[in-house]
C-alpha atoms as a PDB file:
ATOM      1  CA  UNK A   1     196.841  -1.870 248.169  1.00  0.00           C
ATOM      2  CA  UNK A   2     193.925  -2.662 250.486  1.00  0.00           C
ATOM      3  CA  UNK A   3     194.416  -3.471 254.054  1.00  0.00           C
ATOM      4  CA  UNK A   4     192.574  -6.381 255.949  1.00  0.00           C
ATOM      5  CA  UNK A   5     189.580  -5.299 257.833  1.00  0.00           C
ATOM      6  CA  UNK A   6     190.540  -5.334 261.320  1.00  0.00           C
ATOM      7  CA  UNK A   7     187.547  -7.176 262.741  1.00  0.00           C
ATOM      8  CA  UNK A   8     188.793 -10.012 260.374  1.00  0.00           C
ATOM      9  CA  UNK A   9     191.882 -10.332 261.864  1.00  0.00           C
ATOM     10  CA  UNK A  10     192.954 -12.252 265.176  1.00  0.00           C
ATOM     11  CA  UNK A  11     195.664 -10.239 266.778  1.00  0.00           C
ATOM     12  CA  UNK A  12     199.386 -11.684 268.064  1.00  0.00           C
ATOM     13  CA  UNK A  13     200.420  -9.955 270.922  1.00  0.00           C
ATOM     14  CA  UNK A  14     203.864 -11.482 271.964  1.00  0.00           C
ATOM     15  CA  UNK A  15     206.537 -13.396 270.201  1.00  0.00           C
ATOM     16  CA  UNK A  16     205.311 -17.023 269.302  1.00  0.00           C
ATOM     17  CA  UNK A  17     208.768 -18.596 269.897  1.00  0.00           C
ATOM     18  CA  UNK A  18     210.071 -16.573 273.548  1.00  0.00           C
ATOM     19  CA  UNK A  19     206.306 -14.712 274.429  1.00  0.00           C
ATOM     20  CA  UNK A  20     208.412 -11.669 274.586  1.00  0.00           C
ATOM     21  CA  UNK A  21     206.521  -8.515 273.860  1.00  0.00           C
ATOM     22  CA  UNK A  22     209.165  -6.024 272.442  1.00  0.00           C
ATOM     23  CA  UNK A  23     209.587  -5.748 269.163  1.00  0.00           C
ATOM     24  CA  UNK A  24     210.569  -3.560 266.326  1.00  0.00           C
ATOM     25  CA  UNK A  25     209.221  -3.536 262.531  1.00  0.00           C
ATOM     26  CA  UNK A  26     210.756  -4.804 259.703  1.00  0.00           C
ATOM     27  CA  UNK A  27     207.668  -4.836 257.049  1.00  0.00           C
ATOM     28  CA  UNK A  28     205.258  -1.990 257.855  1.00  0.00           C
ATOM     29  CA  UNK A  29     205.371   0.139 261.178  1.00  0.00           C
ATOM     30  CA  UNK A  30     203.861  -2.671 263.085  1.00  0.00           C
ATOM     31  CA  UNK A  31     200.327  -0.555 263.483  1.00  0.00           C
ATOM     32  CA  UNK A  32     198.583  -2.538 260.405  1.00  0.00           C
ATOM     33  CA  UNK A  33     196.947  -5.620 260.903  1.00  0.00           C
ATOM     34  CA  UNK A  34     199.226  -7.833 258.994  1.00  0.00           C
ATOM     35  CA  UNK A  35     202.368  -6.128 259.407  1.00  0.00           C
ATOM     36  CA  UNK A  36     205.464  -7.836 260.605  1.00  0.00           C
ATOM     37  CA  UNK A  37     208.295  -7.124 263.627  1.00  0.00           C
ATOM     38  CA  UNK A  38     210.897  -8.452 264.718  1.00  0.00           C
ATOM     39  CA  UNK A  39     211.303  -9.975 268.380  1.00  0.00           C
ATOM     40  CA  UNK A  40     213.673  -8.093 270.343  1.00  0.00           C
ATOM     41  CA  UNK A  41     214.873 -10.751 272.874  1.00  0.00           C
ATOM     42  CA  UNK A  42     215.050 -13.840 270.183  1.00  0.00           C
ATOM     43  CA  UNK A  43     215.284 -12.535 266.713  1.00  0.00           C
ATOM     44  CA  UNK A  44     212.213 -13.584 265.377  1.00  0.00           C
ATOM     45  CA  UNK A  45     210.288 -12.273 262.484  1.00  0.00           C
ATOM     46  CA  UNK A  46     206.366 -12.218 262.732  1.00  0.00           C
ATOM     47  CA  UNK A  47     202.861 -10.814 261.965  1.00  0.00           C
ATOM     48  CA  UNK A  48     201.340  -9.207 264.435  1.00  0.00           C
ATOM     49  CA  UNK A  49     197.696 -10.745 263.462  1.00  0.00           C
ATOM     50  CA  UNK A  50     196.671 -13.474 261.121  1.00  0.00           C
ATOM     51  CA  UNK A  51     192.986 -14.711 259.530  1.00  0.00           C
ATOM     52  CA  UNK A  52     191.051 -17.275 261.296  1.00  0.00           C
ATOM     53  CA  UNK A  53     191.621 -20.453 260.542  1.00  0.00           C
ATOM     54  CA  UNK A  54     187.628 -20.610 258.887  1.00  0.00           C
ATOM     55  CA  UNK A  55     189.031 -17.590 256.043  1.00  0.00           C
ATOM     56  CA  UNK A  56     192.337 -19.941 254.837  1.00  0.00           C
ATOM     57  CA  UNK A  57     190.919 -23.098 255.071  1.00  0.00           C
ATOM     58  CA  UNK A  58     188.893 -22.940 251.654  1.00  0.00           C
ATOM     59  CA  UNK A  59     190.549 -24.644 248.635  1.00  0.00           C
ATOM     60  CA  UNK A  60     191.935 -27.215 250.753  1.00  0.00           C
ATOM     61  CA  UNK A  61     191.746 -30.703 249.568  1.00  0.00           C
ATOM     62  CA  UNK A  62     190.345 -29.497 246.093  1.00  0.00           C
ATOM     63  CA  UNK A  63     193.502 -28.627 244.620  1.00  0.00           C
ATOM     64  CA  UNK A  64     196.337 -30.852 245.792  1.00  0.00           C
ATOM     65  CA  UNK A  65     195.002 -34.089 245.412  1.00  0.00           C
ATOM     66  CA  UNK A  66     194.645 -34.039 241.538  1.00  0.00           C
ATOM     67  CA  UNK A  67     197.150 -31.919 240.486  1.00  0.00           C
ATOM     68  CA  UNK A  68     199.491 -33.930 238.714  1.00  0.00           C
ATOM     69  CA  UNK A  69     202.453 -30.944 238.694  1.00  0.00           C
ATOM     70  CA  UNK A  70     201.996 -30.324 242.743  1.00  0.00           C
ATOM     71  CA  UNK A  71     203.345 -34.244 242.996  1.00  0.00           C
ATOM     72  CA  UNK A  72     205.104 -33.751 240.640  1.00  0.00           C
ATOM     73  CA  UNK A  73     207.167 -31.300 242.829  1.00  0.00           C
ATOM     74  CA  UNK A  74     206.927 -33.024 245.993  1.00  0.00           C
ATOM     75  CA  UNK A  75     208.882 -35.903 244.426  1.00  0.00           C
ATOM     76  CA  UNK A  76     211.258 -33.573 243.543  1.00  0.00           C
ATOM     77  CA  UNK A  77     211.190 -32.123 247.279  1.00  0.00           C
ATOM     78  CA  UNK A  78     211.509 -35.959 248.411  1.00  0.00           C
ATOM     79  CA  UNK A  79     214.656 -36.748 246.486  1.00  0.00           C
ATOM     80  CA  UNK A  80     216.435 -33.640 247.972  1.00  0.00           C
ATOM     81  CA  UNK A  81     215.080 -34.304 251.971  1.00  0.00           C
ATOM     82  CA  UNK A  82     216.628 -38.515 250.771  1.00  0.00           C
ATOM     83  CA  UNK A  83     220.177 -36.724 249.781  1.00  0.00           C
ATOM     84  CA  UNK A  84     219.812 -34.362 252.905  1.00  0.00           C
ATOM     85  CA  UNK A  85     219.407 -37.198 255.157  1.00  0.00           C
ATOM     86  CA  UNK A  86     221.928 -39.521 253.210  1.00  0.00           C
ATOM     87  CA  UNK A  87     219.476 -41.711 251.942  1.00  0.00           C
ATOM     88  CA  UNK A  88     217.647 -42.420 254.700  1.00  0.00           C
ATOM     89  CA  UNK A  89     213.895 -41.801 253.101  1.00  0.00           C
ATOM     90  CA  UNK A  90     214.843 -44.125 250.333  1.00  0.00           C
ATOM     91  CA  UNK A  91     215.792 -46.793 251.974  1.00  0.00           C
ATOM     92  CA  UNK A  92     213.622 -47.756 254.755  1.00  0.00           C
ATOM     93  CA  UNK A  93     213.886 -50.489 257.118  1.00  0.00           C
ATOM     94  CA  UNK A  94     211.064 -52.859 257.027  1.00  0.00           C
ATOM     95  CA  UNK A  95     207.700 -51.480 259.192  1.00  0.00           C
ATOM     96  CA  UNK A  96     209.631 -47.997 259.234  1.00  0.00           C
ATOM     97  CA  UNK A  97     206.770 -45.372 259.997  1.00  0.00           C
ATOM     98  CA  UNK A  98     206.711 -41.786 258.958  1.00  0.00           C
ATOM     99  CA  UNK A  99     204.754 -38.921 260.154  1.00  0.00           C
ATOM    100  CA  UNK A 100     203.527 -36.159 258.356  1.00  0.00           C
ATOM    101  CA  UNK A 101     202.305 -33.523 259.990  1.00  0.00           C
ATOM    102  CA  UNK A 102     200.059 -30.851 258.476  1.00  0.00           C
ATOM    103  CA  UNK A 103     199.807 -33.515 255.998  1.00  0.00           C
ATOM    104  CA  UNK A 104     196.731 -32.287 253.766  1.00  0.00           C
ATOM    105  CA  UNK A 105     195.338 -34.818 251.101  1.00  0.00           C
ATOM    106  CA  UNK A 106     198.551 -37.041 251.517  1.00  0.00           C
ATOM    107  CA  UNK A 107     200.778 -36.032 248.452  1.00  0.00           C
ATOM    108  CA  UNK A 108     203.721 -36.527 250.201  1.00  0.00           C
ATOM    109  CA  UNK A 109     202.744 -39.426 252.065  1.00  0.00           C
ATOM    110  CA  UNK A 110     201.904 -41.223 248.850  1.00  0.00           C
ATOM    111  CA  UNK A 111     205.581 -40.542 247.587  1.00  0.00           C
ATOM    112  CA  UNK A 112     206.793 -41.775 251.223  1.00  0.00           C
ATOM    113  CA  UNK A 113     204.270 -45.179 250.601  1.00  0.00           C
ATOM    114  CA  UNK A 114     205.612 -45.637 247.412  1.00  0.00           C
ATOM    115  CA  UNK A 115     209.462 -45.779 249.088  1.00  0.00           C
ATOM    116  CA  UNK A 116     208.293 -48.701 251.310  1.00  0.00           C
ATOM    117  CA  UNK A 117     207.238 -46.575 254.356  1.00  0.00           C
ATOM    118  CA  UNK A 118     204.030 -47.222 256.670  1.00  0.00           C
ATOM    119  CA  UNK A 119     202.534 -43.859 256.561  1.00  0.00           C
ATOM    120  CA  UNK A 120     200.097 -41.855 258.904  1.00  0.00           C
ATOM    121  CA  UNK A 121     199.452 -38.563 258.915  1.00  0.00           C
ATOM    122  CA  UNK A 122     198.152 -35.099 260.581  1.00  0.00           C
ATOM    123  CA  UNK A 123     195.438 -32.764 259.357  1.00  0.00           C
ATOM    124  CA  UNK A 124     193.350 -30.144 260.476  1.00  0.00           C
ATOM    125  CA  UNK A 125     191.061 -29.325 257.584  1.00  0.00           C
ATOM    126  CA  UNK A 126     188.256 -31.952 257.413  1.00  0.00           C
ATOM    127  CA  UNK A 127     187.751 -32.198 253.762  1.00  0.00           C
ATOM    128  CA  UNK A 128     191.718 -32.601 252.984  1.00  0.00           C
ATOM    129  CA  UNK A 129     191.853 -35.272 255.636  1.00  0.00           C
ATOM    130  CA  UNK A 130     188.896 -37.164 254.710  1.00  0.00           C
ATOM    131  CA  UNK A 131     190.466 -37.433 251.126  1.00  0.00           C
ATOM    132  CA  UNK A 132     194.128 -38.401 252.481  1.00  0.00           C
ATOM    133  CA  UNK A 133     192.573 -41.351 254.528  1.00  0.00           C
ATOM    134  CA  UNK A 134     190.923 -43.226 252.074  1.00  0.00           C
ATOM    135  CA  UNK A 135     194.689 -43.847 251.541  1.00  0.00           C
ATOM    136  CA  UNK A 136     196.531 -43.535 254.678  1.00  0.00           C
ATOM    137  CA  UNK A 137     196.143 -43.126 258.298  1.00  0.00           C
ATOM    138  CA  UNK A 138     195.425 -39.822 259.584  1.00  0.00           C
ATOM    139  CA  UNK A 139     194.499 -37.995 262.806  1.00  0.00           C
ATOM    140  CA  UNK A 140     192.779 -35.254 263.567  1.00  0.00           C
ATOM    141  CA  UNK A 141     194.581 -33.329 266.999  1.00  0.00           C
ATOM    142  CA  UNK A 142     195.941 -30.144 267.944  1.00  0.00           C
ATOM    143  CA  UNK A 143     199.640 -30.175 267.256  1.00  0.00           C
ATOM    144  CA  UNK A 144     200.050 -26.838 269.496  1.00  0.00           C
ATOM    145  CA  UNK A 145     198.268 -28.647 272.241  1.00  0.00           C
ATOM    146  CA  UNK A 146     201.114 -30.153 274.971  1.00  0.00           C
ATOM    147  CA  UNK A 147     198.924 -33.160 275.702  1.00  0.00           C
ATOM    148  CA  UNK A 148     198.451 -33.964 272.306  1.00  0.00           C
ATOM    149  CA  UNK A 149     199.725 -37.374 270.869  1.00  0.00           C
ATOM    150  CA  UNK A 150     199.219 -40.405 268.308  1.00  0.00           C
ATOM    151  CA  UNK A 151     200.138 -42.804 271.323  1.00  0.00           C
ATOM    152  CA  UNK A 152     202.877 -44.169 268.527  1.00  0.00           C
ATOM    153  CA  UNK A 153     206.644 -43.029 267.689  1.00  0.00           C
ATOM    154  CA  UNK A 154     207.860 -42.777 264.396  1.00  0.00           C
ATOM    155  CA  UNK A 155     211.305 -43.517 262.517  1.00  0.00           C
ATOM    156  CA  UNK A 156     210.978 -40.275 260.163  1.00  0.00           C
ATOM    157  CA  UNK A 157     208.712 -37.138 261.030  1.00  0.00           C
ATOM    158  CA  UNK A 158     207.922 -34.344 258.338  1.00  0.00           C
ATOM    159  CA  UNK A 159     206.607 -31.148 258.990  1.00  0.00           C
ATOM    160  CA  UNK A 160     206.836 -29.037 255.272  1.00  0.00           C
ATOM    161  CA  UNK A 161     205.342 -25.433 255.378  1.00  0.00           C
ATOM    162  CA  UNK A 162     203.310 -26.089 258.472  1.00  0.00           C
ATOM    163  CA  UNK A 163     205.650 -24.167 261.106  1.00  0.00           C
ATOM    164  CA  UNK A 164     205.020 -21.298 259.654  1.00  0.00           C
ATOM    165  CA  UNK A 165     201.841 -20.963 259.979  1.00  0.00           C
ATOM    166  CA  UNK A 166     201.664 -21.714 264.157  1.00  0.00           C
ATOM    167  CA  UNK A 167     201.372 -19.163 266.637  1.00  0.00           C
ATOM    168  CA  UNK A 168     203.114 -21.947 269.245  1.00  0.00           C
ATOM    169  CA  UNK A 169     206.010 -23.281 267.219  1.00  0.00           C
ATOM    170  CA  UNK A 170     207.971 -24.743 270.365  1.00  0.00           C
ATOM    171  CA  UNK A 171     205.270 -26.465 271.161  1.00  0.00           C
ATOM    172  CA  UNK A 172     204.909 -28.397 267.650  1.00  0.00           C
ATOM    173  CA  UNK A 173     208.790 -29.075 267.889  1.00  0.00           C
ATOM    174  CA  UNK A 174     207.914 -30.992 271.403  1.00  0.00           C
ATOM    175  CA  UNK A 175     205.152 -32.606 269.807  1.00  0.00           C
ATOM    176  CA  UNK A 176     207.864 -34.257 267.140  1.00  0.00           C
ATOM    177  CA  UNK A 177     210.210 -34.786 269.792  1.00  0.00           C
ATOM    178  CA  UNK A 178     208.110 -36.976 272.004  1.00  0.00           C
ATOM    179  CA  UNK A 179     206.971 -38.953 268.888  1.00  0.00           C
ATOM    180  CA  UNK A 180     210.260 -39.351 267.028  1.00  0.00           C
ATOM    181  CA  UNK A 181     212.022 -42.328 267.862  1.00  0.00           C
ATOM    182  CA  UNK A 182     215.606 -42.218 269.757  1.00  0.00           C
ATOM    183  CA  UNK A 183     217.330 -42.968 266.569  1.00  0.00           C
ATOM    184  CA  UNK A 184     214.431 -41.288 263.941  1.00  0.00           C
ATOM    185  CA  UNK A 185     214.934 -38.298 262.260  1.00  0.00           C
ATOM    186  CA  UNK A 186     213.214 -35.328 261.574  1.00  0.00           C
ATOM    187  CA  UNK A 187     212.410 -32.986 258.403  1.00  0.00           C
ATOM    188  CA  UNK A 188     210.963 -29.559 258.731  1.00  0.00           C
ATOM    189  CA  UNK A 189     211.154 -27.501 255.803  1.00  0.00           C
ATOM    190  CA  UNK A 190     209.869 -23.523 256.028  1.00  0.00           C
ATOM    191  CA  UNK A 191     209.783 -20.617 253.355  1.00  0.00           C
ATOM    192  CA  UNK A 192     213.240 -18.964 254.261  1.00  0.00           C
ATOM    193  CA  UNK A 193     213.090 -15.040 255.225  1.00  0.00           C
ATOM    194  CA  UNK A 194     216.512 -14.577 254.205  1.00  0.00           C
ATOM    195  CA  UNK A 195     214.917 -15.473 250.552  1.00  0.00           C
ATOM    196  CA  UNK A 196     217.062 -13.023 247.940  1.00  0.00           C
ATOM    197  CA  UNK A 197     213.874 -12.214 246.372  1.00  0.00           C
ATOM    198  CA  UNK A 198     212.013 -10.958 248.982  1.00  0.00           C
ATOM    199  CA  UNK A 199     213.750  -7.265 249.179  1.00  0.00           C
ATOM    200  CA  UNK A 200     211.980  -7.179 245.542  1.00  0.00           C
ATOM    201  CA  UNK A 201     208.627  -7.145 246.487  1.00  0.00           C
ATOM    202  CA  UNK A 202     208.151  -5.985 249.624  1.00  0.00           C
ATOM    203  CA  UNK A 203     203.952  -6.424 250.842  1.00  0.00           C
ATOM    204  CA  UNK A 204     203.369  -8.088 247.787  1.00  0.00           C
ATOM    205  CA  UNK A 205     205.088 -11.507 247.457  1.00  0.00           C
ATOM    206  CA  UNK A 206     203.325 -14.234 246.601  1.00  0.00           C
ATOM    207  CA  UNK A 207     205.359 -16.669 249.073  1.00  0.00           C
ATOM    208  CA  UNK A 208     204.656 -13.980 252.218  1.00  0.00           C
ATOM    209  CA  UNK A 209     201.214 -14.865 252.665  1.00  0.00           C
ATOM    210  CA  UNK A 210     200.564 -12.472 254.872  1.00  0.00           C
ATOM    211  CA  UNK A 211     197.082 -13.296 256.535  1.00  0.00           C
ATOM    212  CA  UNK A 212     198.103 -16.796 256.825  1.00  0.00           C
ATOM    213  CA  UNK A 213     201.796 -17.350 257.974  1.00  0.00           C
ATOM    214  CA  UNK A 214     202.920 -16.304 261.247  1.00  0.00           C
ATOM    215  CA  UNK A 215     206.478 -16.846 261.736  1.00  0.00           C
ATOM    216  CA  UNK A 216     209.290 -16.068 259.175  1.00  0.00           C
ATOM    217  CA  UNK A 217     212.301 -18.421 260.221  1.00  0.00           C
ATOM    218  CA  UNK A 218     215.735 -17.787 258.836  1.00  0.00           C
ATOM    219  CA  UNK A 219     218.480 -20.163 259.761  1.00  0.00           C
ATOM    220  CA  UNK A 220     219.360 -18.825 263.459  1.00  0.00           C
ATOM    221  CA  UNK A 221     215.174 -18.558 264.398  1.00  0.00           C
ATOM    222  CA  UNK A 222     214.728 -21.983 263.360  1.00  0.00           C
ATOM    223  CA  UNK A 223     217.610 -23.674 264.898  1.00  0.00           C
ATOM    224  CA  UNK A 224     216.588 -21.532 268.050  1.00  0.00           C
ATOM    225  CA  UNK A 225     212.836 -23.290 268.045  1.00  0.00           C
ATOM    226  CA  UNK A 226     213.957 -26.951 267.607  1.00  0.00           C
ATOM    227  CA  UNK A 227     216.200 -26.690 270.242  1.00  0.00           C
ATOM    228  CA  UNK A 228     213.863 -25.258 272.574  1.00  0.00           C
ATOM    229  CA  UNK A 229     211.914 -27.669 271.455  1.00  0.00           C
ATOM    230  CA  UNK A 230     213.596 -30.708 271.962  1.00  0.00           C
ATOM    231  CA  UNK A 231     215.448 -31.224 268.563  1.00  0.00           C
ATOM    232  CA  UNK A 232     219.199 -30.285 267.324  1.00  0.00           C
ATOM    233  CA  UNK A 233     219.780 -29.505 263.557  1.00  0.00           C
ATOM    234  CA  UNK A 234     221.991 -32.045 262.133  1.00  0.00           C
ATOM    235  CA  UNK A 235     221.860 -29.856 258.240  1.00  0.00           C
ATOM    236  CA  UNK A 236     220.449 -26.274 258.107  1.00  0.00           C
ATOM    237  CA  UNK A 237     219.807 -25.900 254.251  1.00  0.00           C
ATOM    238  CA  UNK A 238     218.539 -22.953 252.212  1.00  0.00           C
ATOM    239  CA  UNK A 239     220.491 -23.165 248.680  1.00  0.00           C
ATOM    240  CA  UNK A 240     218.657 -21.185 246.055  1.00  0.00           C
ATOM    241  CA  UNK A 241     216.967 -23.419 243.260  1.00  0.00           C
ATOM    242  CA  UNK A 242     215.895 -22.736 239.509  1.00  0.00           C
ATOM    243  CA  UNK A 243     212.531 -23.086 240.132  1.00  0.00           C
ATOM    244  CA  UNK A 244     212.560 -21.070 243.513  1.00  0.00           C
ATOM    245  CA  UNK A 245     214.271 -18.998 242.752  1.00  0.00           C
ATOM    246  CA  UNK A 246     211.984 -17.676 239.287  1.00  0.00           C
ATOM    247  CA  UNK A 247     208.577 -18.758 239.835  1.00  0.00           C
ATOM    248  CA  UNK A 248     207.980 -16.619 243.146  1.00  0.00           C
ATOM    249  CA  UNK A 249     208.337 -13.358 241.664  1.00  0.00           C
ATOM    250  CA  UNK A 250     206.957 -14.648 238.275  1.00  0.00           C
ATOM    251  CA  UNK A 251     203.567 -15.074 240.490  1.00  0.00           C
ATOM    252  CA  UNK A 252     203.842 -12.361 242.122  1.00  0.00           C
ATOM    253  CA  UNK A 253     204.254 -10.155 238.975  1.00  0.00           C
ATOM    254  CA  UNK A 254     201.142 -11.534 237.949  1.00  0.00           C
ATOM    255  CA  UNK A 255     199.552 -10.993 240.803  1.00  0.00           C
ATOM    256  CA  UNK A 256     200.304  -7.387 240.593  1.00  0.00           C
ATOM    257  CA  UNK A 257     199.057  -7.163 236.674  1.00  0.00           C
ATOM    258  CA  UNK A 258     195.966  -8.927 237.234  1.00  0.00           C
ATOM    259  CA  UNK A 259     194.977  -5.942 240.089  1.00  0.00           C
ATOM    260  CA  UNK A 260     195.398  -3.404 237.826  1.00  0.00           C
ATOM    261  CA  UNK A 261     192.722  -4.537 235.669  1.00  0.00           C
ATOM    262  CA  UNK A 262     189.275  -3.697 235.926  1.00  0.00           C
ATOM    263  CA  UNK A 263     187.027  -4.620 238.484  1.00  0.00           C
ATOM    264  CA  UNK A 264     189.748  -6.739 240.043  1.00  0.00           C
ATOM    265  CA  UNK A 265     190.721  -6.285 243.413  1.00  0.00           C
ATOM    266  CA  UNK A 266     193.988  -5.343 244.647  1.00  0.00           C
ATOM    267  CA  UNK A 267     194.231  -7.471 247.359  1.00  0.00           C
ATOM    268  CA  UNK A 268     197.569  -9.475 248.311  1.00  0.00           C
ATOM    269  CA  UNK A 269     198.710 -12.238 250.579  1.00  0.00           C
ATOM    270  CA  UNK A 270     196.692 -15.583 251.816  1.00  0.00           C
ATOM    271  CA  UNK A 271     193.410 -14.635 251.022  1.00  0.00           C
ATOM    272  CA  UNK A 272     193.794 -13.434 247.238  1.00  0.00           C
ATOM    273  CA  UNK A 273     196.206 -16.988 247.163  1.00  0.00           C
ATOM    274  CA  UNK A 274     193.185 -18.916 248.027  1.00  0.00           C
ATOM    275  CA  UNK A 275     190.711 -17.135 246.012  1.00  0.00           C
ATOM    276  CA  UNK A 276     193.045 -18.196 243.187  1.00  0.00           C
ATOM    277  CA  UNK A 277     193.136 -21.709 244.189  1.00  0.00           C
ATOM    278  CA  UNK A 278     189.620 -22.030 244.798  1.00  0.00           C
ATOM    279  CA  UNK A 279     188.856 -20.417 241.367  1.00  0.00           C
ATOM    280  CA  UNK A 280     191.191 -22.941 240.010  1.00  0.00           C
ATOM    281  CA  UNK A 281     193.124 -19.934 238.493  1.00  0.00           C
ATOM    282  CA  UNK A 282     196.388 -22.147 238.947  1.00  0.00           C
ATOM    283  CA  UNK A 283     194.848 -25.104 236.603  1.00  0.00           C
ATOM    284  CA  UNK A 284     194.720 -22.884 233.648  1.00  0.00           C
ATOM    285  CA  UNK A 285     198.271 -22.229 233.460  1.00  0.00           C
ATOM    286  CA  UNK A 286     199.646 -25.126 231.764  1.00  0.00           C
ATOM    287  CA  UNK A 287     203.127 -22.974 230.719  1.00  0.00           C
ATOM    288  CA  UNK A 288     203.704 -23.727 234.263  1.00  0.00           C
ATOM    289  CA  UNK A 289     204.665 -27.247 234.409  1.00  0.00           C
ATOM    290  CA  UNK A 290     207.020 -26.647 231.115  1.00  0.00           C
ATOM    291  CA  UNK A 291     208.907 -23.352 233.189  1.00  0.00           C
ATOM    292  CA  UNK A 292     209.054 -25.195 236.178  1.00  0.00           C
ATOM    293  CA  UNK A 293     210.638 -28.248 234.519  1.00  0.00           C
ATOM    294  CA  UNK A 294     212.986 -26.488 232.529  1.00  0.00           C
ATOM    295  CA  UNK A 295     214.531 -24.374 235.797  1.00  0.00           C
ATOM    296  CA  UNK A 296     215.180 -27.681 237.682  1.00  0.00           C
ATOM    297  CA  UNK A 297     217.955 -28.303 235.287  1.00  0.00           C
ATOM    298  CA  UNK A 298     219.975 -25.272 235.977  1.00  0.00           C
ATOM    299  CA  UNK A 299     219.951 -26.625 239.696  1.00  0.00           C
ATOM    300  CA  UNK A 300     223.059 -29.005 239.209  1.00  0.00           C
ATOM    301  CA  UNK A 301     224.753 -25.695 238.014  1.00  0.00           C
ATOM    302  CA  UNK A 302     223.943 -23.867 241.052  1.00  0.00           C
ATOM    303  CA  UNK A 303     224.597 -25.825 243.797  1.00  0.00           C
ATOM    304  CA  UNK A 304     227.789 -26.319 241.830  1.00  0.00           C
ATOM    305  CA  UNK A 305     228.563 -22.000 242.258  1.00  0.00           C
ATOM    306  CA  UNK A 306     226.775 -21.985 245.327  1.00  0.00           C
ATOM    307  CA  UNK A 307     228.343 -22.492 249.179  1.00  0.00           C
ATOM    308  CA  UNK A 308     226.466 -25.364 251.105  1.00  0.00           C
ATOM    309  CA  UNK A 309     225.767 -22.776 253.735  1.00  0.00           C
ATOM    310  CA  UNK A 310     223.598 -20.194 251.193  1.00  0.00           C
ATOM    311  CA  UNK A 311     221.660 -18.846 253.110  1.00  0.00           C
ATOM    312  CA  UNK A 312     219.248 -16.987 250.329  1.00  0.00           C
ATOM    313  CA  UNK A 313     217.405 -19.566 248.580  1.00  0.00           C
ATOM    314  CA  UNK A 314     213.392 -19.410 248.934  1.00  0.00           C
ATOM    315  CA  UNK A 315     213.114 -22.763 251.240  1.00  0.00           C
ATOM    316  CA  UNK A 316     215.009 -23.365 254.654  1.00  0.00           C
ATOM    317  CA  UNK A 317     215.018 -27.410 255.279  1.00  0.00           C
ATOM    318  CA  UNK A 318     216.350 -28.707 258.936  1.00  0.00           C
ATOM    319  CA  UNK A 319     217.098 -32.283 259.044  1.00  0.00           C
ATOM    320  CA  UNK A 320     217.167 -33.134 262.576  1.00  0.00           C
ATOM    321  CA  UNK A 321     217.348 -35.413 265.442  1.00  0.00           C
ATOM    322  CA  UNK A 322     216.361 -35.844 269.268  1.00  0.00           C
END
């Protein structure tokens, strides 16, 4: 496997969640540039360097906004964050405003509009936020920045695999606890490190993206950042899914084929993701939509064998409150 070139790489030189420097490894020896430790004084996983922001952002706004299988998914992710919360996305109160930060071209937004929600979002990339406002309202600010605000508080507030990817994750819990309203609530979902699928794969996992996420949260990290941030955890949930369970390693497998074939290169993690996306690699695998609709039905059957505090299953979601 080839490592990152250094001079590509923008180094992390204390814990993102407590700024602690001591650490110990737990993927790598901690000397490579994308190699993760573990924080000594609060238990956080993380990589000790990350591309800048100009390498990842390709292939956003291209790919999400027309693929009819990624919305298809986030109304499936919808319905479970509704029966997390009780039915509280479902059934909104008249004027009810969501936030979504990290928000892209506005998939999920769209399913939130189409629920009766007034919907305004938070994006970074220019060309996926140009595309998300022609349908909703978005702004363009610093969620890591402690200043940083709409000037507006919000009912619901959803944050889905963003966290990961900050080096100041407190700092984004304080920005949705200052614009959550008293009696709003919160959804932050995260790829789970506890994932049972992980140990598999090691370097190589497909949902690692190493290059491009920062922190790796299991269930005590995160509940340790929203409170320090301003926000208890009302349902910690990580159950292991059909589809999340499979389709990880089914990627990753191919990712590890497709190296091994001339003239390919054996790269891994964020980048070779995006050079995939951007090559619309994903778009000419049409089996997917069939496999990934055929695993959601075994998920009735394993949340049935399953304990509600699983702690192994590929995504962590917190549903949480001021």
């Amino acid at each position: 496997m080839t490592h990152a070139p250094a001079r590509s790489i923008v180094p992390v030189h204390s814990c993102p969640c407590c700024s602690g420097a001591s650490h110990r490894p737990v993927l790598g020896q901690g000397s490579d540039a994308l190699d993760l430790v573990r924080c000594n004084a609060c238990g956080l996983v993380y990589a000790v360097g990350h591309h800048p922001a100009r390498v990842l952002d390709e292939g956003y706004g291209v790919r999400a906004n027309a693929d009819t299988l990624i919305r298809e998914r986030k109304r499936h992710a919808v319905e479970l964050y509704d029966r997390l919360t009780g039915g509280q996305l479902s059934s909104p109160q008249p004027g009810a405003r969501c936030l979504d930060l990290g928000c892209n071209t506005g998939v999920l937004l769209d399913e939130l509009a189409s629920l009766g929600w007034e919907t305004c979002g938070v994006e970074r990339a220019p060309r996926a936020a140009q595309i998300a406002a022609a349908r909703h309202r978005i702004f363009s600010i610093d969620l890591e920045d402690e200043k940083a605000t709409t000037n507006e508080v919000y009912d619901l507030v959803t944050i889905t695999h963003v966290l990961e990817h900050m080096r100041h994750p407190v700092e984004v819990v304080r920005f949705i606890a200052r614009h959550l309203r008293r009696e709003g609530v919160a959804v932050i979902e995260v790829p789970n490190w506890e994932d049972a699928a992980r140990g598999l794969w090691g370097r190589r996992y497909r949902p690692l993206e190493l290059g491009d996420h920062i922190c790796f949260f299991d269930r005590d990290s995160l509940q340790h950042v929203l409170e320090l941030g301003g926000l208890r955890a009302e349902v910690l949930w990580s159950r292991p899914q059909g589809a999340t369970l499979v389709m990880p390693s089914v990627l990753t497998t191919i990712d590890a084929l497709q190296s091994l074939l001339p003239g390919r290169s054996a790269s891994s993690g964020a980048v070779a993701i995006r050079q995939a996306v951007h090559a619309g690699q994903q778009q000419r695998q049409p089996w997917r939509a069939k496999i990934l609709r055929a695993l959601d039905r075994v998920d009735p059957w394993l949340e049935k064998i399953t304990s509600p505090d699983a702690r192994w299953g590929a995504n962590l979601v917190a549903i949480a409150r001021r």
